[in-house]
Protein backbone atom coordinates (compact mmCIF):
# COMPACT_ATOMS: atom_id res chain seq x y z
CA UNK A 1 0.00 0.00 0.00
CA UNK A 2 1.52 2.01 0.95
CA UNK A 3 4.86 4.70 1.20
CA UNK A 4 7.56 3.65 2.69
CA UNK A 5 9.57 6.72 2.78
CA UNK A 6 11.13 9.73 4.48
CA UNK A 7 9.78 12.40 3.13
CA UNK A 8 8.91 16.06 4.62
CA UNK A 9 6.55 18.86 2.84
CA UNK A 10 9.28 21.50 3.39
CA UNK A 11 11.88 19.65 1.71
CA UNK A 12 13.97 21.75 -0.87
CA UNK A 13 13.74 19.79 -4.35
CA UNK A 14 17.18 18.45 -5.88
CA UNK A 15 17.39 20.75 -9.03
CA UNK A 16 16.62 17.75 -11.64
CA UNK A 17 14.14 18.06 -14.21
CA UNK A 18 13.63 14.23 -14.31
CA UNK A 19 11.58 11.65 -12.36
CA UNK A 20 8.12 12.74 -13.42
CA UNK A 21 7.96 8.95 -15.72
CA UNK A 22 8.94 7.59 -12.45
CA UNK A 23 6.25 9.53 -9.86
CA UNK A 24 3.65 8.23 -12.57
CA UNK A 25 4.99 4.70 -12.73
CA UNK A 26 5.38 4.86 -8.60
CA UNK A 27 1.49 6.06 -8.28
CA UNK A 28 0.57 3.18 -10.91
CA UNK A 29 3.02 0.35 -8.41
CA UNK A 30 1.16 1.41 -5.51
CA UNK A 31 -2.02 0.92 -7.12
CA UNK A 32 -1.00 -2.74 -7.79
CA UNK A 33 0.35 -3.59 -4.81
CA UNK A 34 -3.17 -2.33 -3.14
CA UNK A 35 -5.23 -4.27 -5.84
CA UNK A 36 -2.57 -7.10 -5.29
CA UNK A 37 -3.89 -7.42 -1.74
CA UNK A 38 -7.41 -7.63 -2.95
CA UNK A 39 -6.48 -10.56 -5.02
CA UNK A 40 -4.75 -11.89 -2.27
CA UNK A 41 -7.88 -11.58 0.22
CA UNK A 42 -10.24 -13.34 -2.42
CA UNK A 43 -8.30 -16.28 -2.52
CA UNK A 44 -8.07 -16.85 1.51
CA UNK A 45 -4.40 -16.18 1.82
CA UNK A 46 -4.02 -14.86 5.59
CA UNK A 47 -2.21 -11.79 6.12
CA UNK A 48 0.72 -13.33 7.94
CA UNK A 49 1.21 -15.66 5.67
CA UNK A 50 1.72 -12.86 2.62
CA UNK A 51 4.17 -10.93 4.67
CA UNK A 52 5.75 -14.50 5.42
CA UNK A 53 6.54 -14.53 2.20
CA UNK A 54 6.79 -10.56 0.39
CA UNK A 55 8.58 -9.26 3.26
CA UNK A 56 11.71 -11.06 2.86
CA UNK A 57 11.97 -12.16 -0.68
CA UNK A 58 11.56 -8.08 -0.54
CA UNK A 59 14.41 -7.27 1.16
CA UNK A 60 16.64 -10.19 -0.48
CA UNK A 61 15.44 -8.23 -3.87
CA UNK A 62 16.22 -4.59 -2.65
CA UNK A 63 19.88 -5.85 -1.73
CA UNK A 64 20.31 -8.06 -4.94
CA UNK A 65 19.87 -4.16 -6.74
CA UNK A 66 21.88 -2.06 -3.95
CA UNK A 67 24.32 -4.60 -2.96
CA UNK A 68 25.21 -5.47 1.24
CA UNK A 69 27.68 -2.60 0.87
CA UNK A 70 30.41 -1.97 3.22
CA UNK A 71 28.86 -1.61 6.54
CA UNK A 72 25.58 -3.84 6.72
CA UNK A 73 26.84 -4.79 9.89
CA UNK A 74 26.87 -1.39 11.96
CA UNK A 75 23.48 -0.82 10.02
CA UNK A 76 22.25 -3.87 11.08
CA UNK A 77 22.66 -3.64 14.52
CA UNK A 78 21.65 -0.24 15.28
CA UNK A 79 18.74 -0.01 17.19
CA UNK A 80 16.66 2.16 14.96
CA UNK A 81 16.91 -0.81 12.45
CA UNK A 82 14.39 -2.93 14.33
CA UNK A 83 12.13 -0.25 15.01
CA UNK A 84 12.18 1.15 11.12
CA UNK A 85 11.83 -2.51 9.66
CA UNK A 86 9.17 -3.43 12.27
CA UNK A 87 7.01 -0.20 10.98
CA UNK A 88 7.38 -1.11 7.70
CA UNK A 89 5.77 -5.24 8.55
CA UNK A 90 3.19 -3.91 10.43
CA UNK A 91 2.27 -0.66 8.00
CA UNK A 92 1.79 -3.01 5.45
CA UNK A 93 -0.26 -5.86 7.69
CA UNK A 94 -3.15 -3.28 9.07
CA UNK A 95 -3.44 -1.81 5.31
CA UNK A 96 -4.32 -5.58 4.32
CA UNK A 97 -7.10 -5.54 7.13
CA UNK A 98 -8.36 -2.27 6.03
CA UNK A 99 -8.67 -3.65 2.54
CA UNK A 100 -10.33 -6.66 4.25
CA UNK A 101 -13.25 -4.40 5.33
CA UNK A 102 -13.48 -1.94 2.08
CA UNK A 103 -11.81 -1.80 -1.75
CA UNK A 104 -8.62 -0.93 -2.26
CA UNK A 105 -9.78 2.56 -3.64
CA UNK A 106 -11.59 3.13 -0.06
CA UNK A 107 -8.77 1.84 1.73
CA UNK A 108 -6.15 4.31 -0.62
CA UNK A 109 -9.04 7.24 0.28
CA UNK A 110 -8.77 6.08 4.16
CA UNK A 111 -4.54 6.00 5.00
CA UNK A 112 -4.09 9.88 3.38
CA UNK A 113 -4.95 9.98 6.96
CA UNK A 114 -1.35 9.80 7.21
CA UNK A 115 -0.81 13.54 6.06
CA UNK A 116 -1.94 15.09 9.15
CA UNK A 117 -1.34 12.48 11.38
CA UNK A 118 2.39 13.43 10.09
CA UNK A 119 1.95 16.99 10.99
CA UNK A 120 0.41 16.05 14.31
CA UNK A 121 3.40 13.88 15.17
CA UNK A 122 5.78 16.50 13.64
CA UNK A 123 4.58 18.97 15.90
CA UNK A 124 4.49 17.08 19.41
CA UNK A 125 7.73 15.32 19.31
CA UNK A 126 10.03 17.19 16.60
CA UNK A 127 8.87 20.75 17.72
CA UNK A 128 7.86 21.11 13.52
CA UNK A 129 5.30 24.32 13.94
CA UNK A 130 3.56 24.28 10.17
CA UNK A 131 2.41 26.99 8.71
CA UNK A 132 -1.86 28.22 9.02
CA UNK A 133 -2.17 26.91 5.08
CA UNK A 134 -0.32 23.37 6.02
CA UNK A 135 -2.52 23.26 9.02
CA UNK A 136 -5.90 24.05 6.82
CA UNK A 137 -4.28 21.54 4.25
CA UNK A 138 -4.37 18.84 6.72
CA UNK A 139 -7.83 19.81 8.37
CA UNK A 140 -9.44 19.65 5.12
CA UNK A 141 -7.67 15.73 4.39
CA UNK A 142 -9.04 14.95 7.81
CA UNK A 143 -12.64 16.55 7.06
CA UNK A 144 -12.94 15.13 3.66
CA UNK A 145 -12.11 11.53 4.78
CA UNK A 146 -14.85 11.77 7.73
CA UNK A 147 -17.34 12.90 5.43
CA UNK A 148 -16.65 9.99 3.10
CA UNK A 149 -16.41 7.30 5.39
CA UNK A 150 -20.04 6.88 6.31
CA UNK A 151 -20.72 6.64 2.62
CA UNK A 152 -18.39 4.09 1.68
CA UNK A 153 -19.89 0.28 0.74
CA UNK A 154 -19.08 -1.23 3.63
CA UNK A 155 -20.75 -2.76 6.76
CA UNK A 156 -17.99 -1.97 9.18
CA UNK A 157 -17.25 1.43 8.55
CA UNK A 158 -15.79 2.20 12.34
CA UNK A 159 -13.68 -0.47 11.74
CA UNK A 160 -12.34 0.58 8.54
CA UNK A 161 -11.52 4.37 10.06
CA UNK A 162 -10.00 2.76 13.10
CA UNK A 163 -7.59 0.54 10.57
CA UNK A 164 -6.71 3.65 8.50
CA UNK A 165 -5.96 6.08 11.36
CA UNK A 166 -3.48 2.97 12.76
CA UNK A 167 -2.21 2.64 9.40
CA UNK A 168 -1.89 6.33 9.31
CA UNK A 169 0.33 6.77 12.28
CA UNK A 170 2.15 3.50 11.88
CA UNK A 171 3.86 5.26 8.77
CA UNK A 172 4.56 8.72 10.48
CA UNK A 173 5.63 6.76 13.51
CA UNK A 174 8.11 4.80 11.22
CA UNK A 175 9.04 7.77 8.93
CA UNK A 176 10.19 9.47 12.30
CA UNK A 177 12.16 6.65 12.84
CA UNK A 178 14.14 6.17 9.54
CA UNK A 179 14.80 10.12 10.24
CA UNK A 180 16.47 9.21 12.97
CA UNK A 181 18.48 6.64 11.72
CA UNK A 182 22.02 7.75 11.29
CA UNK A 183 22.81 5.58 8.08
CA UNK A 184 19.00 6.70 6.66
CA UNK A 185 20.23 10.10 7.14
CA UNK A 186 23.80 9.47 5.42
CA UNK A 187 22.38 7.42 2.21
CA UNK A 188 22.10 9.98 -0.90
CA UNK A 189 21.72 7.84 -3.77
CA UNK A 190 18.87 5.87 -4.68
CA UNK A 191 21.15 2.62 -4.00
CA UNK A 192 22.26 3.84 -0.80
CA UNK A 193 18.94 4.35 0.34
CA UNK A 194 17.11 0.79 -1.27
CA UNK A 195 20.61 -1.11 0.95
CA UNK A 196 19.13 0.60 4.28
CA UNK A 197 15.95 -0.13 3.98
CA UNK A 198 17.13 -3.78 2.37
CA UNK A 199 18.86 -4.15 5.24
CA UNK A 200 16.22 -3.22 7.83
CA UNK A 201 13.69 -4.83 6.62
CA UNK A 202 15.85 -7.85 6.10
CA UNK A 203 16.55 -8.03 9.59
CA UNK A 204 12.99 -7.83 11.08
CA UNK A 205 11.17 -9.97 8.41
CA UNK A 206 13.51 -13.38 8.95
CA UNK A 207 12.73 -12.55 12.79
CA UNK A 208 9.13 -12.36 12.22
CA UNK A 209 9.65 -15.37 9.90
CA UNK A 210 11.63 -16.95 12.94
CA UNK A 211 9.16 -15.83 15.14
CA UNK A 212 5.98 -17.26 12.91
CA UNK A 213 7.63 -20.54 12.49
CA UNK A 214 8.22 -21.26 16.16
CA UNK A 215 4.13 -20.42 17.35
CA UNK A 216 3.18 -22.52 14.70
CA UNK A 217 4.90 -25.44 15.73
CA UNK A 218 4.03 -24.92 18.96
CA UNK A 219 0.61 -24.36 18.62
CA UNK A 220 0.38 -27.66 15.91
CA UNK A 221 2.28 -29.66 18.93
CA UNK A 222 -0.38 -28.61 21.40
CA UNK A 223 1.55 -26.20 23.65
CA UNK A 224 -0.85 -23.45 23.06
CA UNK A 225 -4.20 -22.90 21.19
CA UNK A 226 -3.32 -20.81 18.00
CA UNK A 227 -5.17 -17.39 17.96
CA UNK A 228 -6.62 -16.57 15.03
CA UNK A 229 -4.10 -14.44 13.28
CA UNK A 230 -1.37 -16.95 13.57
CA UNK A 231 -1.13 -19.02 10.26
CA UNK A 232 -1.23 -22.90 10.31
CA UNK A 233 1.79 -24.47 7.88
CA UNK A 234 -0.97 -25.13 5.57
CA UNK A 235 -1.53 -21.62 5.09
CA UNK A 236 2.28 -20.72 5.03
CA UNK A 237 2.69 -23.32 2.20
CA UNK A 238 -0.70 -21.81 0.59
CA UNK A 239 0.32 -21.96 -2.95
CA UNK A 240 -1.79 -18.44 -3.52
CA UNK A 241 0.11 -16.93 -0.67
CA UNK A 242 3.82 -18.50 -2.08
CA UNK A 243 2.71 -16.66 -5.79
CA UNK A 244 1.12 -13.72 -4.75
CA UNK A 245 4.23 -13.25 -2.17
CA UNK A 246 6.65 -13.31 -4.81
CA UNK A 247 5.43 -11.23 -7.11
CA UNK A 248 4.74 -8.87 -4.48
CA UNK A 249 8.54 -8.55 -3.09
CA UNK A 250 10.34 -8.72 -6.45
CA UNK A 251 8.02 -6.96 -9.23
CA UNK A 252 6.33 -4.23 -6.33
CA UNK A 253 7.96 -3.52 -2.81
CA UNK A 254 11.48 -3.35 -4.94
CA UNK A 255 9.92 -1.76 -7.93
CA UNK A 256 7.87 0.65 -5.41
CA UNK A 257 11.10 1.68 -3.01
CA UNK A 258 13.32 2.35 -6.11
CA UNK A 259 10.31 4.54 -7.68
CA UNK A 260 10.10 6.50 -4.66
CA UNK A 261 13.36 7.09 -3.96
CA UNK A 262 13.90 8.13 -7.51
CA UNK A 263 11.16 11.04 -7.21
CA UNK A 264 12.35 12.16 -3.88
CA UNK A 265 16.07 12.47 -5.32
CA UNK A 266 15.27 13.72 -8.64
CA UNK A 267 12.22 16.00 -7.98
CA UNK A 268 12.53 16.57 -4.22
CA UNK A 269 10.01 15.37 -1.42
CA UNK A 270 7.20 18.25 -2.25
CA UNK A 271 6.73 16.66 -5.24
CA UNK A 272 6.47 12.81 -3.71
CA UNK A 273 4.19 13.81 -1.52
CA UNK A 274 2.11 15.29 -4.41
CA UNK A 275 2.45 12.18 -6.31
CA UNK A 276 0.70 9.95 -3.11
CA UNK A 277 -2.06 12.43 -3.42
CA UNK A 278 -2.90 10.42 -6.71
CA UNK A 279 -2.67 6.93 -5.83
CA UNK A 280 -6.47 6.40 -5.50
CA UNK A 281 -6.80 8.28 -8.67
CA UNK A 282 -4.90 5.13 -10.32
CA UNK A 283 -6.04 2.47 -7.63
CA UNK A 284 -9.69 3.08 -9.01
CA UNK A 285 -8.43 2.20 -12.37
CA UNK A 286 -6.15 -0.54 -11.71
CA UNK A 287 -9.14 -1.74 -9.33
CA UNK A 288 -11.42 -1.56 -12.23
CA UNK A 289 -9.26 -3.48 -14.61
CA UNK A 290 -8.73 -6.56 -12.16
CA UNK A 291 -12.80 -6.37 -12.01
CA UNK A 292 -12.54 -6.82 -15.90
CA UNK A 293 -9.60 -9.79 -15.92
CA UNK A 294 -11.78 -11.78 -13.75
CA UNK A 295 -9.02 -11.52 -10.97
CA UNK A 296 -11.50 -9.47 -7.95
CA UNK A 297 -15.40 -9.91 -7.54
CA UNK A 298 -17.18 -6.99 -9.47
CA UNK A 299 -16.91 -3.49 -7.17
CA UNK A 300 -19.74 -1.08 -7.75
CA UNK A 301 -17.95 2.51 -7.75
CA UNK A 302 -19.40 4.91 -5.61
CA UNK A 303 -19.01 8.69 -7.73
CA UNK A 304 -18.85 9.93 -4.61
CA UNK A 305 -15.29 9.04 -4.44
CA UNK A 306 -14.21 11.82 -6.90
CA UNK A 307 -14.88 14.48 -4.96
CA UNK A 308 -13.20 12.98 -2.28
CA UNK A 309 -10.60 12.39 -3.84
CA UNK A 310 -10.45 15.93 -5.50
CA UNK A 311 -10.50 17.42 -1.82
CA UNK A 312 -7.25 15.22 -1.12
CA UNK A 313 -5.71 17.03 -3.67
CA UNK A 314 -6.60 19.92 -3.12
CA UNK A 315 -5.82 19.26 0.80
CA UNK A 316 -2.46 17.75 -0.15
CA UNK A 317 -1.49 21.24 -2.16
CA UNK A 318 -2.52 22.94 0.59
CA UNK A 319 0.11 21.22 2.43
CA UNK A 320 3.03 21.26 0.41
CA UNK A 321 2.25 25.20 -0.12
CA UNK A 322 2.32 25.50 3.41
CA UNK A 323 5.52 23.86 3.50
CA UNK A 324 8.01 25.66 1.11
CA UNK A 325 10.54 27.47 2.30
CA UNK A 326 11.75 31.06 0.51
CA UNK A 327 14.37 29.85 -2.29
């Protein structure tokens, strides 16, 4: 689903003039990877077992481009790592709920929650004062997202806000982090930056896989009754999950970290943050063309969703002209 980068509204672009091809292609990847976990949903492959699978074969992919590099080891075992690689599991595990309870348009609508969650976060632990027309940006995200909720098609919609708001401050929570982290902070090139979060993520996802392994075999060996979240081997070895977790860590979660990295280094982090503001602009179409393969149950679109999604942009711009600092 979803970002998976440092970015700030204030940020100073790089000077380049290219990287627009790639903040279209990015918007387009993220619109996969959301209709991805639609597919994924419809053909009973449990959460867990996805991430079993993406999160890993992710990393392994990221570091096949990028390369281990000279120090994986100090990167590796700096605290932050856990904490940056753990945000980025469980960002992407409570945006597969959400898109349990609503389509992956809805659910792209929903996390933009993120933007002033961000600014809320910014402001209480970073000191980050934002200007009257960020703040106004971010009130009208927040507005236009509680005025579409109780419209969406969906019988849970609590649920589904709940989910988005986590999902929402799981990735400013985590972006925070990967600020923080000295070698996220050193990394300049798009390499650099795809062999930290490699690396991270690396780390945390063959401990979660680690982690997964041992509860099932002790819950299949009677030590403990399994909850329900906690995937059986039979789901692990799901051959749905196996595909679908695959293709999702070597043609999206590399494809999507080398995209975004490319439009924050080329075009500056104003202009990736404008480029998120259109991801459920392209999930509705990408939505709408897995409805037509056959690959996800028919969704009846709700018009209503345009001008939501209009007053996302326009809240986003508000934002980033908010944000810029005098040249």
């Amino acid at each position: 689903m979803s970002e998976t980068h440092t970015v700030s509204a204030g940020e100073a672009a790089t000077g380049s003039h290219g990287g627009w091809l790639e903040a279209v292609c990015f918007a387009l990847t993220l619109a996969v990877l959301n209709v991805t976990y639609a597919i994924a949903q419809g053909r009973g492959v449990t959460p867990v077992a996805l991430l079993f699978w993406a999160m890993p074969v992710g990393a392994i992919s990221l570091l096949g481009v990028s390369g281990l590099g000279p120090h994986w080891r100090q990167i590796v075992a700096h605290p932050l790592s856990l904490v940056v690689g753990a945000g980025i599991i469980a960002m992407e595990g409570v945006y597969y709920l959400l898109i349990g309870h609503v389509s992956p348009t809805d659910a792209s609508v929903i996390v933009r929650l993120g933007v002033p969650t961000a600014m809320l976060i910014g402001f209480t632990l970073a000191g980050r004062r934002p200007s009257g027309v960020s703040v106004l940006g971010g009130l009208l995200i927040l507005a236009v997202i509680l005025w579409y909720v109780p419209q969406m098609r969906t019988a849970t919609p609590l649920a589904a806000l709940g989910l988005g708001a986590l999902c929402g401050l799981i990735i400013s929570a985590r972006s925070f982090a990967a600020e923080s982290h000295p070698w996220n902070q050193t990394a300049r090139t798009i390499a650099e930056k795809m062999r930290v979060t490699g690396l991270v993520l690396l780390l945390t996802s063959v401990i979660g896989a680690v982690l997964v392994l041992a509860a099932s075999t002790a819950a299949s060996s009677g030590f403990f009754a399994a909850p329900a979240w906690l995937p059986g081997f039979a789901d692990l070895l799901h051959l749905p999950a196996i595909l679908l977790g695959l293709f999702l860590g070597v043609c999206v979660l590399t494809v999507m970290q080398y995209l975004g990295f490319s439009i924050v280094v080329k075009l500056g982090a104003e202009n990736f943050v404008a480029t998120t503001a259109f991801i459920p602009v392209t999930t509705l179409g990408v939505q709408q063309l897995a409805v037509a393969a056959g690959l996800l149950e028919a969704v009846p679109i709700d018009w209503t969703v345009m001008p939501a999604m209009l007053g996302l942009l326009a809240g986003v711009a508000l934002v980033i002209a908010g944000g810029r600092r005098p040249r």
